[in-house]
Protein backbone atom coordinates (compact mmCIF):
# COMPACT_ATOMS: atom_id res chain seq x y z
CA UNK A 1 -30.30 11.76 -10.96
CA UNK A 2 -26.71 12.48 -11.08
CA UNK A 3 -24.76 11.43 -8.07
CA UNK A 4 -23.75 14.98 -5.38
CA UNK A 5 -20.75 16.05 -6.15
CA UNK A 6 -18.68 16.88 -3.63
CA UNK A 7 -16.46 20.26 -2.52
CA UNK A 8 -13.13 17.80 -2.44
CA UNK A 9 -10.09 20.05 -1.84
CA UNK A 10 -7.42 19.94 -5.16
CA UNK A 11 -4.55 18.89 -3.09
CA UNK A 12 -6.56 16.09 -1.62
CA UNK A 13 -7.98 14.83 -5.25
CA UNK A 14 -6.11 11.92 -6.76
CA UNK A 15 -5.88 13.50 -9.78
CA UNK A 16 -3.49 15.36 -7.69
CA UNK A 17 -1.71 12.30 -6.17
CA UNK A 18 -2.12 9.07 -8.21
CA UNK A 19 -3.21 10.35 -11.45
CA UNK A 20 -0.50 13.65 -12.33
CA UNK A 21 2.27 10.95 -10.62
CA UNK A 22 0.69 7.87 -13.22
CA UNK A 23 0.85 10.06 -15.58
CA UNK A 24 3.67 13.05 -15.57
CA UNK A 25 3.47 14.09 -19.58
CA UNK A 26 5.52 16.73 -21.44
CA UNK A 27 3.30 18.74 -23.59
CA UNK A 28 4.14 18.93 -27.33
CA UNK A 29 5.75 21.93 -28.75
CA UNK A 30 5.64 20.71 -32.59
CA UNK A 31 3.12 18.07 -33.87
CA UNK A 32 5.85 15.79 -34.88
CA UNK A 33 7.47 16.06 -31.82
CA UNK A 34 7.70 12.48 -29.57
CA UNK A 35 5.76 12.75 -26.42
CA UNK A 36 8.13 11.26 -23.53
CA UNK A 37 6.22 10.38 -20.19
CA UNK A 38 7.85 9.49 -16.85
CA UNK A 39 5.03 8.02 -14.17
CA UNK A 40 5.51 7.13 -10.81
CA UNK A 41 2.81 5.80 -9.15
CA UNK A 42 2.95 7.18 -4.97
CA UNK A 43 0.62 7.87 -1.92
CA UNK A 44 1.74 10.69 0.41
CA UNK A 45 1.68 10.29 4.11
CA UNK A 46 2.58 12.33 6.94
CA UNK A 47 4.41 10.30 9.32
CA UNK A 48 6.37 10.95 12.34
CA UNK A 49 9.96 9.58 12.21
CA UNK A 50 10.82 8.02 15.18
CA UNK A 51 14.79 8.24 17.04
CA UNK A 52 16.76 5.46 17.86
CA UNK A 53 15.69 5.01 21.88
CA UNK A 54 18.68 5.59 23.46
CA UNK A 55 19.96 2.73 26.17
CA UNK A 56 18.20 3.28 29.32
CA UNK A 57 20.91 4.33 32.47
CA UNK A 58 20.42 2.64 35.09
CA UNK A 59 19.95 5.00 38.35
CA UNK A 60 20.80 4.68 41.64
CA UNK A 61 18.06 3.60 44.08
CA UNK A 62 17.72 5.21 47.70
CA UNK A 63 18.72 3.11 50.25
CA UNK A 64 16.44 3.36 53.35
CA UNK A 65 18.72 3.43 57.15
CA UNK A 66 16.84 1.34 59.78
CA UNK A 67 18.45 1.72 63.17
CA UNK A 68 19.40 -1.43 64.82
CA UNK A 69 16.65 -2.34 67.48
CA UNK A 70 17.88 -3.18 70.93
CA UNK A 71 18.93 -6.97 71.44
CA UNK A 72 16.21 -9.27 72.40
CA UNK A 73 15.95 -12.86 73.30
CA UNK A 74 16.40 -14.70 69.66
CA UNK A 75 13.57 -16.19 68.15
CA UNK A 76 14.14 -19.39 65.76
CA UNK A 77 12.93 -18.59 61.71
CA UNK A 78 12.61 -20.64 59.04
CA UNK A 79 15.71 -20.13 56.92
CA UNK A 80 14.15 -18.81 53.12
CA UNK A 81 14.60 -20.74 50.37
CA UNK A 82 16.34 -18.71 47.34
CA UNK A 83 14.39 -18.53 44.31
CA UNK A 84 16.19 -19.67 41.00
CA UNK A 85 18.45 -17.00 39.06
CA UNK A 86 16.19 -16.40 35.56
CA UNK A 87 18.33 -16.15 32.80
CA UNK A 88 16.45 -14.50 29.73
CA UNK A 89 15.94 -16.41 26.61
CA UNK A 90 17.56 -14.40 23.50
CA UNK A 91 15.27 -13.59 20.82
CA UNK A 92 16.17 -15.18 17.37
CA UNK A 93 18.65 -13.52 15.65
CA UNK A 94 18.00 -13.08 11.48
CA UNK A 95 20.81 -14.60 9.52
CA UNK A 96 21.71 -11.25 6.73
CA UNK A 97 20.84 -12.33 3.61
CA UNK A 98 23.55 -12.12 0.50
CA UNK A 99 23.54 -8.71 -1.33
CA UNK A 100 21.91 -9.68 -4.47
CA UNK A 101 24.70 -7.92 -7.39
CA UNK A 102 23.84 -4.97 -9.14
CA UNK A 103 23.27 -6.57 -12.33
CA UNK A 104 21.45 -9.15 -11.59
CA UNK A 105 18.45 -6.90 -9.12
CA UNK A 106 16.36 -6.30 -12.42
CA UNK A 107 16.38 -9.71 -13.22
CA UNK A 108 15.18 -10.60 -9.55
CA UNK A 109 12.78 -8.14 -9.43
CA UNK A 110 11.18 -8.84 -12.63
CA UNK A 111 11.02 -12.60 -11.70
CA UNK A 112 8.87 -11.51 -8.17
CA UNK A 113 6.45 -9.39 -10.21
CA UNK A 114 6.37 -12.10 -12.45
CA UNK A 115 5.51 -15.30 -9.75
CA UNK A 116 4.80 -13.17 -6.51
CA UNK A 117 7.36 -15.21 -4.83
CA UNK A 118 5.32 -18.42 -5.09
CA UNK A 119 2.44 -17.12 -3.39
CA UNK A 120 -1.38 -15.75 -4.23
CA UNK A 121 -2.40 -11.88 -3.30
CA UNK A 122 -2.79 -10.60 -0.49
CA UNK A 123 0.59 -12.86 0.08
CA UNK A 124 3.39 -10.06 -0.93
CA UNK A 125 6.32 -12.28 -2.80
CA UNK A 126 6.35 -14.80 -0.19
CA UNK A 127 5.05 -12.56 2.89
CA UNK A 128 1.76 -13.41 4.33
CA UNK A 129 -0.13 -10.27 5.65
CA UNK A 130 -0.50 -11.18 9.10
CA UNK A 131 2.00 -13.78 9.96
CA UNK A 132 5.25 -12.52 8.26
CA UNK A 133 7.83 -10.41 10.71
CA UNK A 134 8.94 -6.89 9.42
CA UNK A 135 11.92 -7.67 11.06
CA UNK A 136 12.18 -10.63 7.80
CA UNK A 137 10.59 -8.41 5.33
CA UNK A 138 13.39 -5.62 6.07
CA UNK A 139 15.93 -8.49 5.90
CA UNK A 140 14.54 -9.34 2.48
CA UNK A 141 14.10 -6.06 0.69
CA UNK A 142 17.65 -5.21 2.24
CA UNK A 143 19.82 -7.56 -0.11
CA UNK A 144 18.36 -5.18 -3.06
CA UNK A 145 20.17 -2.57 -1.53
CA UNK A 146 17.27 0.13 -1.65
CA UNK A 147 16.42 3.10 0.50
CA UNK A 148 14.33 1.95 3.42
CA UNK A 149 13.00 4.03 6.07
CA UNK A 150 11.08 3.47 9.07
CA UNK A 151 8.21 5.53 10.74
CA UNK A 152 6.18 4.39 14.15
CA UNK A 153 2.55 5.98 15.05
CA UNK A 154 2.87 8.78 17.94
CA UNK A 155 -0.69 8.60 19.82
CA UNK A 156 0.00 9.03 23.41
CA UNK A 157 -3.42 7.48 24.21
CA UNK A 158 -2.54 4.07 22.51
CA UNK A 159 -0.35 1.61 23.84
CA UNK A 160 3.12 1.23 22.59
CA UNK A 161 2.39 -2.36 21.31
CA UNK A 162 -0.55 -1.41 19.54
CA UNK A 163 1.34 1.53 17.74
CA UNK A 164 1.48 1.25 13.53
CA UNK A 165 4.65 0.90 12.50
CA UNK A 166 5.59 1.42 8.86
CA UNK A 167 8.57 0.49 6.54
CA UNK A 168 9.05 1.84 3.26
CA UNK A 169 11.13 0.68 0.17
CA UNK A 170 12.11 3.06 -2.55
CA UNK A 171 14.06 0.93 -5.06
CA UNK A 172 16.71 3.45 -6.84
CA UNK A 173 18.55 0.68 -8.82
CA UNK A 174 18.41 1.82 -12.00
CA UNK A 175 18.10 -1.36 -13.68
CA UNK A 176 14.64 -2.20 -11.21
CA UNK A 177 11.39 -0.92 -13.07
CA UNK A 178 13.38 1.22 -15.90
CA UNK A 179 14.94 3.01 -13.64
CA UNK A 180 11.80 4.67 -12.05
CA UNK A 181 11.35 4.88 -8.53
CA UNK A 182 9.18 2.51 -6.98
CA UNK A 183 7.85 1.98 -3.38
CA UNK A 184 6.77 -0.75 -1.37
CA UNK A 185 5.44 0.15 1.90
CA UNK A 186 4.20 -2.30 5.27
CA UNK A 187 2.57 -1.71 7.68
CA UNK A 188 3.08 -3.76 11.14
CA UNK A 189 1.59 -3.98 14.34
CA UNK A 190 3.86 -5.79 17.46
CA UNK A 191 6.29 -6.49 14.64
CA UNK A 192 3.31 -8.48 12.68
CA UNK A 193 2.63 -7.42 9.15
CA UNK A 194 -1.06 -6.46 8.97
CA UNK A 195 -0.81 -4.80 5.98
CA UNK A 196 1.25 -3.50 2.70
CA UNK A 197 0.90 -1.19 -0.17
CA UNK A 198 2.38 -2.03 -3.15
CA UNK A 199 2.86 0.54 -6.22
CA UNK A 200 3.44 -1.69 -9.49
CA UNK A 201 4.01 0.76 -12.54
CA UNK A 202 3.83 -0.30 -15.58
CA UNK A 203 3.77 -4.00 -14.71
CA UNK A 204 1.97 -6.41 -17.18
CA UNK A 205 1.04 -8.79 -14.62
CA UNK A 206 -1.17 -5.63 -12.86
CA UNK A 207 -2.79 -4.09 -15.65
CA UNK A 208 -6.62 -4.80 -15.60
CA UNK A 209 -7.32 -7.87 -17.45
CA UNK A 210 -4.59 -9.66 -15.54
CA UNK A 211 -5.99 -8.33 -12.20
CA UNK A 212 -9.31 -9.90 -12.84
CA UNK A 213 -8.26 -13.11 -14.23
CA UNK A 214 -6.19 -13.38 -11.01
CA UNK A 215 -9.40 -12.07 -8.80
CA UNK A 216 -12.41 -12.69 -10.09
CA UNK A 217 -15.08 -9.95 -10.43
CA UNK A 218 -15.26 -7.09 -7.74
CA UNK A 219 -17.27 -6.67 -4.57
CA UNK A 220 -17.78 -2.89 -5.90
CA UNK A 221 -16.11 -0.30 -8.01
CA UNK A 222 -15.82 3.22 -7.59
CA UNK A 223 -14.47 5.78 -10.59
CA UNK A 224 -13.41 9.14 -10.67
CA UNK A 225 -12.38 11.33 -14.22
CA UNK A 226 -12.01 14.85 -15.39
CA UNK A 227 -14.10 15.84 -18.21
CA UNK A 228 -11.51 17.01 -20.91
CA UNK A 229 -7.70 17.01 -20.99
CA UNK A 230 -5.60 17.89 -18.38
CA UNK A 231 -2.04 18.24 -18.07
CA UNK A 232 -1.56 16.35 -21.47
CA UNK A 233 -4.00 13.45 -20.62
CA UNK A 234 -7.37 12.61 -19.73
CA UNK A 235 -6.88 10.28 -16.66
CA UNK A 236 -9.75 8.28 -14.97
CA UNK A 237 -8.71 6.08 -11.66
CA UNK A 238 -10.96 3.27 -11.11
CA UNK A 239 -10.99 1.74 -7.03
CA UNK A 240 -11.65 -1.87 -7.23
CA UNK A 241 -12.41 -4.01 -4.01
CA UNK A 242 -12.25 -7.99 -3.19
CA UNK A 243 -12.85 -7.76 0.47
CA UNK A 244 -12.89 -12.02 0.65
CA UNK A 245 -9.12 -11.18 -1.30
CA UNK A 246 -7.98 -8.84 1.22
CA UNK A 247 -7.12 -6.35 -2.23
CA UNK A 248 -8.19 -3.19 -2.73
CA UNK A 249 -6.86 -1.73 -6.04
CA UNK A 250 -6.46 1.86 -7.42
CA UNK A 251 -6.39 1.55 -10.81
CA UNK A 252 -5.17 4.61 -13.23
CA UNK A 253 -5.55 4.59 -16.98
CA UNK A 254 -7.19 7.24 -19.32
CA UNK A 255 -10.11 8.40 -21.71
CA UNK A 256 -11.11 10.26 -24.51
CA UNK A 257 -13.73 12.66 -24.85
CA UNK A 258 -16.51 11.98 -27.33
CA UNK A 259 -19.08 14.44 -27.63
CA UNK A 260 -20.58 14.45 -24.75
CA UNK A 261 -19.02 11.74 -22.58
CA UNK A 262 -15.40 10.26 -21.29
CA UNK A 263 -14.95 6.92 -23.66
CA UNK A 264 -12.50 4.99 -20.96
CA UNK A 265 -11.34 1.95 -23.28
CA UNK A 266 -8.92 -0.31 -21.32
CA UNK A 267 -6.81 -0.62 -24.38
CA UNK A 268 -3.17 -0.12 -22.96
CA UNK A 269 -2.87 3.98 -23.01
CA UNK A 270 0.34 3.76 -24.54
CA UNK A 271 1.77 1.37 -21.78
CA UNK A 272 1.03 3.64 -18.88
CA UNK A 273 -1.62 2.03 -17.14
CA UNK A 274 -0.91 1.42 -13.42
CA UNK A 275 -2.12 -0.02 -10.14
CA UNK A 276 -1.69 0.68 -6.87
CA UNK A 277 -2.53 -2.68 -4.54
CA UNK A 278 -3.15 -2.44 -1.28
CA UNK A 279 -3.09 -6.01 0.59
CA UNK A 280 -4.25 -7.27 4.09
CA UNK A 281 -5.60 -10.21 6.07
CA UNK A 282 -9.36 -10.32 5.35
CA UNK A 283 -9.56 -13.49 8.29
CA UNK A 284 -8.03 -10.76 11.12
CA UNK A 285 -9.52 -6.88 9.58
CA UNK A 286 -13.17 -8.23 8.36
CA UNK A 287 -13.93 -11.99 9.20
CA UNK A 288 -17.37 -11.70 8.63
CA UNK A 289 -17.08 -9.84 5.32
CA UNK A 290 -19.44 -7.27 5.68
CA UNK A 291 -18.07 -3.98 5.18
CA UNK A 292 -17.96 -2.06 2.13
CA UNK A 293 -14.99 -0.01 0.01
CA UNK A 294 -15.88 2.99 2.07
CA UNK A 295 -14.86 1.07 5.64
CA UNK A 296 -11.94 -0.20 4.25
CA UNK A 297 -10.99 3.03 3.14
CA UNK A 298 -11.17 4.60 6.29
CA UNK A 299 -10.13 1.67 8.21
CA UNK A 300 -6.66 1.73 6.69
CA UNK A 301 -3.27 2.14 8.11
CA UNK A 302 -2.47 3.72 4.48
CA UNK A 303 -3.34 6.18 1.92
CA UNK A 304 -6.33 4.50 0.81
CA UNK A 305 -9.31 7.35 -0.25
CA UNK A 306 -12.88 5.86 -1.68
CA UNK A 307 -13.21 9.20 -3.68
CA UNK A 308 -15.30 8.89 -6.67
CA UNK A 309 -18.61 6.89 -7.26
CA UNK A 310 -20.05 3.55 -7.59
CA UNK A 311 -19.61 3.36 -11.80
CA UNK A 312 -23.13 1.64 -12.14
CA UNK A 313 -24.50 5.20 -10.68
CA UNK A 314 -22.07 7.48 -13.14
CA UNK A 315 -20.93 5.06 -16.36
CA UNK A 316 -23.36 2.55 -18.86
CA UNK A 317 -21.61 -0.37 -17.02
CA UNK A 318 -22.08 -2.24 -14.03
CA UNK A 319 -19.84 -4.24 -11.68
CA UNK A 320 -20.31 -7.37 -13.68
CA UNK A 321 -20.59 -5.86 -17.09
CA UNK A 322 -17.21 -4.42 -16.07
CA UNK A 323 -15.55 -7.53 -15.11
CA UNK A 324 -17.09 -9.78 -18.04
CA UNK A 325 -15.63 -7.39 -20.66
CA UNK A 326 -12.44 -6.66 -19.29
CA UNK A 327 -11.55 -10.14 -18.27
CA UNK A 328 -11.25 -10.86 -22.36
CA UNK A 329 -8.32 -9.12 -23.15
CA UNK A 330 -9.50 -9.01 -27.08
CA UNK A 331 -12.37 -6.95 -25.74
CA UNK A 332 -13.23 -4.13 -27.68
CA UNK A 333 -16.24 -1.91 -25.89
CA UNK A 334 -15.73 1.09 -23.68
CA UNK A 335 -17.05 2.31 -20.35
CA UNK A 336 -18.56 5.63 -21.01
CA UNK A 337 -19.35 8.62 -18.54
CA UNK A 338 -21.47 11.73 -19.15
CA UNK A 339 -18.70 14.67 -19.37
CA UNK A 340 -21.16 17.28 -17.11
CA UNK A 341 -20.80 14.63 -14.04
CA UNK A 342 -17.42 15.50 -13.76
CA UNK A 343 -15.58 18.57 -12.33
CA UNK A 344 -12.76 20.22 -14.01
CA UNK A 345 -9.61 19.82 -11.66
């Protein structure tokens, strides 16, 4: 039986979000005319910016006039014993790191893609989700000279302490990604990084064979596709989840349609495929490893969605057929889809 489909608002649908941003095409005006795509890869938030707290001014206090009692015959007292002045300890200050040069930031940044700063996902180019400071992650991403702003959680009915607070990147250094803008976003909780959500366009280490040979095969995947071209393209976003990671990836690429179904071949689409990763601690948000794609989705402090459905319910593959072809990257079969599953966006 075909899975319920679901009443999912247009502005809300990834195709939307991820999928026109992956993949932003001009349409063709002659047939020999070059197609020229520009794709950013973004999640939209609402966030509430927060102002620099001003320094508190210190008020006068009261003071209370006792009248002087009438003289009596002294009584001895012990003399109190002062207590010890406390002199606060200052907090670690974070030396500034060097302003890495203009021409030499696309160099850098292609090297962290490239070796993740020495470190295995969910670590974030040498940040370990949990443990690493945002107060060294903006002291980092600072000597790239980017756009950064900053964002805390307003809920009056949770404690300041336990308030998100969020940090965004947008790298505008034209030499950084081709010159398209990329963001990096973390999210931190008492100053600790709990999580971050990284967009990676284009990226060879983060297309899909790549992310599996790095993984291993999925806890679950969920997919979502139009049935015929849109905009240009025919995009399909697949959600992939390693909860014993700490990854959750939104995956963008595109299809064909065949007759009757959405051929999805994982064969480059012209160099825009995409991810979006989105990285945590799975030791401090699930220990026990028990909840699914849809928990994690809602249990985010970002954009994450679990729109879609499980592909062994809507495609010919499975979980592990999925991973066992696409981990060969000379594979050569396609998922395919029944076109009448899918709404038109």
């Amino acid at each position: 039986m075909p899975p319920k489909q679901t009443n999912t608002p247009l502005s809300s649908w990834l195709i939307a979000g991820l999928l026109l941003l992956l993949f932003a095409v001009a349409g063709c005006t002659e047939q020999n005319e070059a197609i020229s795509a520009n794709v950013t890869l973004a999640m939209t938030r609402t966030v509430t910016v927060v102002p620099a707290f001003a320094t508190p001014t210190a008020s006068t206090t009261p003071t209370l006039t006792i009248p002087t009692p009438p003289p009596t015959t002294p009584t001895l007292t012990d003399t109190p014993t002062p207590l010890p002045s406390l002199t606060p300890t200052p907090l670690p200050t974070l030396t500034p790191l060097p302003t890495i040069p203009p021409e030499q930031r696309g160099q850098t940044y292609a090297d962290l893609m490239s070796n993740n700063g020495g470190c295995e996902l969910p670590c974030w180019w040498g940040f370990e989700m949990g443990v690493a400071s945002l107060d060294e992650v903006r002291q980092f991403y600072t000597a790239f000279g980017p756009y950064i702003s900053e964002w805390q959680e307003f809920d009056p009915h949770i404690p300041v302490q336990d308030r998100i607070l969020g940090l965004t990147v947008t790298f505008v250094d034209p030499q950084i990604n081709e010159g398209m803008q990329t963001s990096h976003i973390f999210f931190a909780q008492g100053d600790v990084v709990i999580e971050a959500e990284i967009t990676a366009n284009y990226e060879p280490e983060y297309r899909i064979t790549p992310i599996l040979q790095q993984l291993g095969q999925p806890a679950e995947i969920w997919m979502r596709t139009v049935p015929d071209i849109y905009e240009g393209i025919l995009p399909a976003v697949f959600r992939l989840y390693f909860p014993e990671k700490g990854v959750f990836v939104v995956y963008g690429t595109g299809g064909v349609r065949v007759n009757d179904t959405v051929n999805i071949c994982f064969d480059g689409f012209d160099g825009r495929e995409g991810a979006i990763l989105h990285l945590w601690n799975p030791s401090i948000w699930d220990p026990e490893g028990n909840k699914g794609i849809e928990e994690r989705a809602d249990g985010s402090s970002g954009g994450l969605i679990s729109e879609g459905y499980p592909i062994d319910e809507v495609s010919n593959w499975d979980v592990e057929q999925f991973y066992n072809v696409l981990v060969n990257p000379t594979h050569t079969e396609c998922l395919e889809t029944p076109a009448n599953l899918w709404p038109s966006p």
